[in-house]
PDB file of N, CA and C in Angstrom:
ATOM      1  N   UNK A   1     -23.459  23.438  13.198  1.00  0.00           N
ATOM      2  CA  UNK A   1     -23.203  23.799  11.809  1.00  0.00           C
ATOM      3  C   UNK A   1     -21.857  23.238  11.346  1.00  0.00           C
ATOM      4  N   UNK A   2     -20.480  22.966  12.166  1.00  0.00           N
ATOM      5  CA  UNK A   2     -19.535  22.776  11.932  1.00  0.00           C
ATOM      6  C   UNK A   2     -19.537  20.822  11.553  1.00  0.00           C
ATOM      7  N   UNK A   3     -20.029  20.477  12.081  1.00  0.00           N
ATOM      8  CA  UNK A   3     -20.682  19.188  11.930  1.00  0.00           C
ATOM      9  C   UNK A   3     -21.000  19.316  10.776  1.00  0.00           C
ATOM     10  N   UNK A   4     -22.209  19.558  10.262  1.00  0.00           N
ATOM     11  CA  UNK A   4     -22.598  19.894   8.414  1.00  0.00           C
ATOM     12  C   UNK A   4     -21.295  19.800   7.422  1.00  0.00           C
ATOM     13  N   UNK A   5     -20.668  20.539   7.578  1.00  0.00           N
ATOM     14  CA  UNK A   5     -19.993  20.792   6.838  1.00  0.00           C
ATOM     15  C   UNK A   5     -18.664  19.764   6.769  1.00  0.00           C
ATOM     16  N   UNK A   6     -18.134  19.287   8.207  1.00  0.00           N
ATOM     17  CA  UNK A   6     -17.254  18.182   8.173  1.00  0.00           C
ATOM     18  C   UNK A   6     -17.878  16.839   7.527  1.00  0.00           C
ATOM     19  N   UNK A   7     -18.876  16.598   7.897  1.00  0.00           N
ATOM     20  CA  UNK A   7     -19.960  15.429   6.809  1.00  0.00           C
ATOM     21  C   UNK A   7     -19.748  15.874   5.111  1.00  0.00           C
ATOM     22  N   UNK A   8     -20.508  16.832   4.858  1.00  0.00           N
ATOM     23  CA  UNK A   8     -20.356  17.195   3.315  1.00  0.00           C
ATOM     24  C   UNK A   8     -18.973  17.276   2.897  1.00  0.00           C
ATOM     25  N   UNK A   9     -17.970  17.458   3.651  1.00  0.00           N
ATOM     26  CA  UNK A   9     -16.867  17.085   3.111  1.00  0.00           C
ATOM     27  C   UNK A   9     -16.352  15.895   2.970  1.00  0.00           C
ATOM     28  N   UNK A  10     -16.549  15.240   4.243  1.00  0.00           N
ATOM     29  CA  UNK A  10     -16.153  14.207   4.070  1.00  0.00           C
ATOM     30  C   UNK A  10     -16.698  13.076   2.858  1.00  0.00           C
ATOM     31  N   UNK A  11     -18.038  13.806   2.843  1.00  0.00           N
ATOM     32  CA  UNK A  11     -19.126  12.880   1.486  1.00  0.00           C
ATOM     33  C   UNK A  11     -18.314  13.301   0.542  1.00  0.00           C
ATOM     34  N   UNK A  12     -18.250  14.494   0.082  1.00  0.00           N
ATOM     35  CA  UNK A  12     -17.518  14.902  -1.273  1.00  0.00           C
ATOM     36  C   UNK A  12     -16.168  14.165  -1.483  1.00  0.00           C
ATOM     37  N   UNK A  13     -15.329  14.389  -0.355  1.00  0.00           N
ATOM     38  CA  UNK A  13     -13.791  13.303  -0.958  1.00  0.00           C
ATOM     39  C   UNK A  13     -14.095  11.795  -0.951  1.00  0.00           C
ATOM     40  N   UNK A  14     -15.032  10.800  -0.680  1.00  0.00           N
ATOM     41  CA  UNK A  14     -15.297   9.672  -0.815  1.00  0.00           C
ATOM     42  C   UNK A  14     -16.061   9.598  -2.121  1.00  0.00           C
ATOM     43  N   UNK A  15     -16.574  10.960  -2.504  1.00  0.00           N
ATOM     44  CA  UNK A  15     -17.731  10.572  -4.368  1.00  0.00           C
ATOM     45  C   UNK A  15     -16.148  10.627  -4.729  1.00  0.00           C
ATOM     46  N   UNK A  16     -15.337  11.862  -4.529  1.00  0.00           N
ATOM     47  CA  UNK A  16     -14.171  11.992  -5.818  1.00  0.00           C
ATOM     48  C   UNK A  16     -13.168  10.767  -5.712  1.00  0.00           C
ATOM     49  N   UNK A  17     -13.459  10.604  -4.474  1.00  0.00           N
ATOM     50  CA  UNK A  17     -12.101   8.961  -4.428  1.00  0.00           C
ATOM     51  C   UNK A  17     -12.545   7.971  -5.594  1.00  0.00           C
ATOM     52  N   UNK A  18     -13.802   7.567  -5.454  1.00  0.00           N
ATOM     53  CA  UNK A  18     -15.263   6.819  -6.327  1.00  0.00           C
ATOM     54  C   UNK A  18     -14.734   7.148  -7.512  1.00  0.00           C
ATOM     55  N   UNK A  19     -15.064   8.637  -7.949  1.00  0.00           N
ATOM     56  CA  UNK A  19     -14.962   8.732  -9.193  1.00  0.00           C
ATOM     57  C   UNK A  19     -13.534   8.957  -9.794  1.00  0.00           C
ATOM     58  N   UNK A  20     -12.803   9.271  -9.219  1.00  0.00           N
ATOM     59  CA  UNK A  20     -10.627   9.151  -9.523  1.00  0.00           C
ATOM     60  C   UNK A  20     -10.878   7.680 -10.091  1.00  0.00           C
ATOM     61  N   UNK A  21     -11.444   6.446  -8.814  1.00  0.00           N
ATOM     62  CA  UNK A  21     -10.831   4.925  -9.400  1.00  0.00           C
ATOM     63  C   UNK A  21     -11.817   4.642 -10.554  1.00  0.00           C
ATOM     64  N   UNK A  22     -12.948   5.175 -10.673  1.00  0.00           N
ATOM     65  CA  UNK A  22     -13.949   4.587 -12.642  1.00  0.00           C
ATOM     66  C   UNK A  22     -12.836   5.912 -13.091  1.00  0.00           C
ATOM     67  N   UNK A  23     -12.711   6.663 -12.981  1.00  0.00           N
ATOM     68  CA  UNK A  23     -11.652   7.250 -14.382  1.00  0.00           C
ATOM     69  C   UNK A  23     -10.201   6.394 -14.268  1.00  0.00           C
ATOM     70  N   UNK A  24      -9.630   6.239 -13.305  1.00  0.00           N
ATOM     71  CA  UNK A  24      -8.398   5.558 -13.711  1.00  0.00           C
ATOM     72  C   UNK A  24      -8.552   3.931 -14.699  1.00  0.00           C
ATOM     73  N   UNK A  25      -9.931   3.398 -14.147  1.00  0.00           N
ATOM     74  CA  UNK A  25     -10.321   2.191 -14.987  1.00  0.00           C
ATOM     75  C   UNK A  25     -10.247   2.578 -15.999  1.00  0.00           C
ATOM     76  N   UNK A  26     -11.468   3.706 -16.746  1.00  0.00           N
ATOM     77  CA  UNK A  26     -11.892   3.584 -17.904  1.00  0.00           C
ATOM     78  C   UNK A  26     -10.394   4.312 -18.848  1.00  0.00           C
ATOM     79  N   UNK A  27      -9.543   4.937 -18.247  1.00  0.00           N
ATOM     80  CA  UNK A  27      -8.053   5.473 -18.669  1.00  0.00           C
ATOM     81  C   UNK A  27      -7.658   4.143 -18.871  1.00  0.00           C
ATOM     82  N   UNK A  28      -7.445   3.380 -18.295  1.00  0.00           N
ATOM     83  CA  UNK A  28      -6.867   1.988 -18.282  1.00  0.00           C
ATOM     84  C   UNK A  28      -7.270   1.172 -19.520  1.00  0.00           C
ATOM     85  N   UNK A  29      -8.490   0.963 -19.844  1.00  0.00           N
ATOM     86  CA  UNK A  29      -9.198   0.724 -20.697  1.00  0.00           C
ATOM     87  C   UNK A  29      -9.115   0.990 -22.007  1.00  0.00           C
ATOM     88  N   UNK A  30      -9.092   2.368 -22.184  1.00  0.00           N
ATOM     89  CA  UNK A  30      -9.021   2.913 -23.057  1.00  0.00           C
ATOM     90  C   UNK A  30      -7.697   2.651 -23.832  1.00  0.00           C
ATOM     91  N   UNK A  31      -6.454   2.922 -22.941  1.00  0.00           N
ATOM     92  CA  UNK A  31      -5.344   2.604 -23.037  1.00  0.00           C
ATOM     93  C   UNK A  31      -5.184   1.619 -23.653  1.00  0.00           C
ATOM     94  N   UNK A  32      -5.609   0.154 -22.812  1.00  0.00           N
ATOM     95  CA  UNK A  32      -5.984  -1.360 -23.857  1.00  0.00           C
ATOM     96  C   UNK A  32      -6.093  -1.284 -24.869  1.00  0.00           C
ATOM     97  N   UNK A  33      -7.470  -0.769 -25.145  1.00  0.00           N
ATOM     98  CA  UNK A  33      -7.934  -0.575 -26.664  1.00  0.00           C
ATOM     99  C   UNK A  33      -7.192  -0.116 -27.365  1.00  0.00           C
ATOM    100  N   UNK A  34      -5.955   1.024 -27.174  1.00  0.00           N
ATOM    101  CA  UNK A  34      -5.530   1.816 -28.326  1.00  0.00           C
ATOM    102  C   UNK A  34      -4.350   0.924 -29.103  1.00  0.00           C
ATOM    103  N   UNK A  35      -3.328   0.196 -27.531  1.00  0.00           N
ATOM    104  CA  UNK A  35      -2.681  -0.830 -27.567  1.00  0.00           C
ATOM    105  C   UNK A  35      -2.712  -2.107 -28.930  1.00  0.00           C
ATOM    106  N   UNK A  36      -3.996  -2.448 -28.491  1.00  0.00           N
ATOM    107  CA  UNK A  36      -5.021  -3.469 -29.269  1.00  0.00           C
ATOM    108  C   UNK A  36      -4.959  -3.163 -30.844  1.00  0.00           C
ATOM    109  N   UNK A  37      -5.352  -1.529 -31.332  1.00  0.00           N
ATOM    110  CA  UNK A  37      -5.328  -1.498 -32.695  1.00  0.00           C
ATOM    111  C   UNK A  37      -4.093  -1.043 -32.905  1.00  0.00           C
ATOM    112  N   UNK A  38      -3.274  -0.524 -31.981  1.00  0.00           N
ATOM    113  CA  UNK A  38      -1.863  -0.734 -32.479  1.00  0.00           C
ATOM    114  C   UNK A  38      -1.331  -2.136 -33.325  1.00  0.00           C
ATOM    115  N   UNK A  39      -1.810  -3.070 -32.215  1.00  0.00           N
ATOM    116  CA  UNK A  39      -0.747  -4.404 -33.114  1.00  0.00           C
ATOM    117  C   UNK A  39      -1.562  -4.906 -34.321  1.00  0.00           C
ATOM    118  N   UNK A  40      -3.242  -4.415 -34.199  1.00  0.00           N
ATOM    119  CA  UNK A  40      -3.878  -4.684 -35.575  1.00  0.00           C
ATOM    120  C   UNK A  40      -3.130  -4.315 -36.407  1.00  0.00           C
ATOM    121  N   UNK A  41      -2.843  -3.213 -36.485  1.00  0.00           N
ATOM    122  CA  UNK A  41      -3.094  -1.943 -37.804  1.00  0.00           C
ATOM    123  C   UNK A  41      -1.845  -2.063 -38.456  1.00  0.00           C
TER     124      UNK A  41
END
């Protein structure tokens, strides 16, 4: 059982690592864009 659970953890901090670096992208991104209509506007 202790096995189980060291796996599912270990799965869970490798999805959130996954999903930390697409949010730091799309933060990044976003950031660009706002940048972008800054020097439009």
């Amino acid at each position: 059982m202790e096995d189980y659970d060291t796996s599912v953890c270990q799965g869970m901090s490798v999805f959130v690592d996954d999903y930390f670096e697409i949010f730091l992208r799309v933060n990044a991104r976003i950031l660009e864009c706002e940048t972008t209509m800054e020097l439009l506007c």
